[in-house]
C-alpha atoms as a PDB file:
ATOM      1  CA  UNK A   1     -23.128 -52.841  74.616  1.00  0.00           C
ATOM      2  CA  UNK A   2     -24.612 -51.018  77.628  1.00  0.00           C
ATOM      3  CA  UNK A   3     -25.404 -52.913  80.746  1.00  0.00           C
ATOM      4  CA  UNK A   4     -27.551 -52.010  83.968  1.00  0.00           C
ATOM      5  CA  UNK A   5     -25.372 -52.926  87.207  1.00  0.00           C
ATOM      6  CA  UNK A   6     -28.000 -54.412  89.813  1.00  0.00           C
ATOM      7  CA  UNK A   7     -26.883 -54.151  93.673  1.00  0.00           C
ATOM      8  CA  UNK A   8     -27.142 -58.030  95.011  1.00  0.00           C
ATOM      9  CA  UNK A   9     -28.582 -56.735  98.093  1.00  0.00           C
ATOM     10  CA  UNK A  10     -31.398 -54.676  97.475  1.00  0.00           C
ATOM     11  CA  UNK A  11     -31.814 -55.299  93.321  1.00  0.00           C
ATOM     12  CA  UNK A  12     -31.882 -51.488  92.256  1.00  0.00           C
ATOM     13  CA  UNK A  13     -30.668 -50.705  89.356  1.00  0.00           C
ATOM     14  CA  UNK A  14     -27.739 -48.482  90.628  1.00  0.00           C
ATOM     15  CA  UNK A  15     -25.299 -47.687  87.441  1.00  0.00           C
ATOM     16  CA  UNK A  16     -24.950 -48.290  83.728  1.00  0.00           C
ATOM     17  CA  UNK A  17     -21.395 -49.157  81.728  1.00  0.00           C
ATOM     18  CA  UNK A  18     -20.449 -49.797  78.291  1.00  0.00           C
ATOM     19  CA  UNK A  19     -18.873 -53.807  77.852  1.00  0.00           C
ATOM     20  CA  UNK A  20     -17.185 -54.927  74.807  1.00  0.00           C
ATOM     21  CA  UNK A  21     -17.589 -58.217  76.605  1.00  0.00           C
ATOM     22  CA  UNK A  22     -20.670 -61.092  77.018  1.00  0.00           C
ATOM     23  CA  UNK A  23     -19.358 -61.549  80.646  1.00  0.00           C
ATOM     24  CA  UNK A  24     -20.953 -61.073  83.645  1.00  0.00           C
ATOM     25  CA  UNK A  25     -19.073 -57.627  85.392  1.00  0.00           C
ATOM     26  CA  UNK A  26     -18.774 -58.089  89.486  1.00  0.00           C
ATOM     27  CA  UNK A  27     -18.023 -55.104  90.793  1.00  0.00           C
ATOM     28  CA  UNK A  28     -17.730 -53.470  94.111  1.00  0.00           C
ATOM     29  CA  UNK A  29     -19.534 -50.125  94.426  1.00  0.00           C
ATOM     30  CA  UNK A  30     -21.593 -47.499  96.553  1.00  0.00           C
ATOM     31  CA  UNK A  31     -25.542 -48.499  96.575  1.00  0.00           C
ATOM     32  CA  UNK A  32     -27.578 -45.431  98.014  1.00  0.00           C
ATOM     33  CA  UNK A  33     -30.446 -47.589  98.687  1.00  0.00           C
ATOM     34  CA  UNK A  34     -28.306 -49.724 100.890  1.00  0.00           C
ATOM     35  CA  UNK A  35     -26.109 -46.806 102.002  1.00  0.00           C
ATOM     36  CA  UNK A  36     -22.868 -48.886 101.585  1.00  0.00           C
ATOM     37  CA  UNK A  37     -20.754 -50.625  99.526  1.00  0.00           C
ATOM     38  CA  UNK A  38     -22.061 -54.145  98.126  1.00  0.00           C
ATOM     39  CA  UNK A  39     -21.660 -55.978  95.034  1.00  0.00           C
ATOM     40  CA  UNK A  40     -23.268 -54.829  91.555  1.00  0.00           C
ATOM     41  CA  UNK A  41     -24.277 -57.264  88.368  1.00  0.00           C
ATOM     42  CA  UNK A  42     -24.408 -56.689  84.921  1.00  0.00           C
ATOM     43  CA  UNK A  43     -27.962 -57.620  84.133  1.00  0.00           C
ATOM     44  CA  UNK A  44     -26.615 -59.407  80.134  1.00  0.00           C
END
């Protein structure tokens, strides 16, 4: 399944990744809107 990662700051849709899983992904990564690292969504 592919899933949109959504920066919890700003809400832009930043990155995509392929799950196996029906969790919700947390993940730490670089949002360019933001210009720094914050923490991305999967948007399931």
């Amino acid at each position: 399944m592919k899933v949109a990662l959504l920066c919890t700051e700003c809400g832009s849709r930043n990155y995509t990744t392929q799950t196996e899983h029906n969790e919700r992904l947390v993940i730490k990564k670089y949002c360019k809107t933001c210009n720094r690292h914050t923490t991305h969504k999967s948007s399931i």
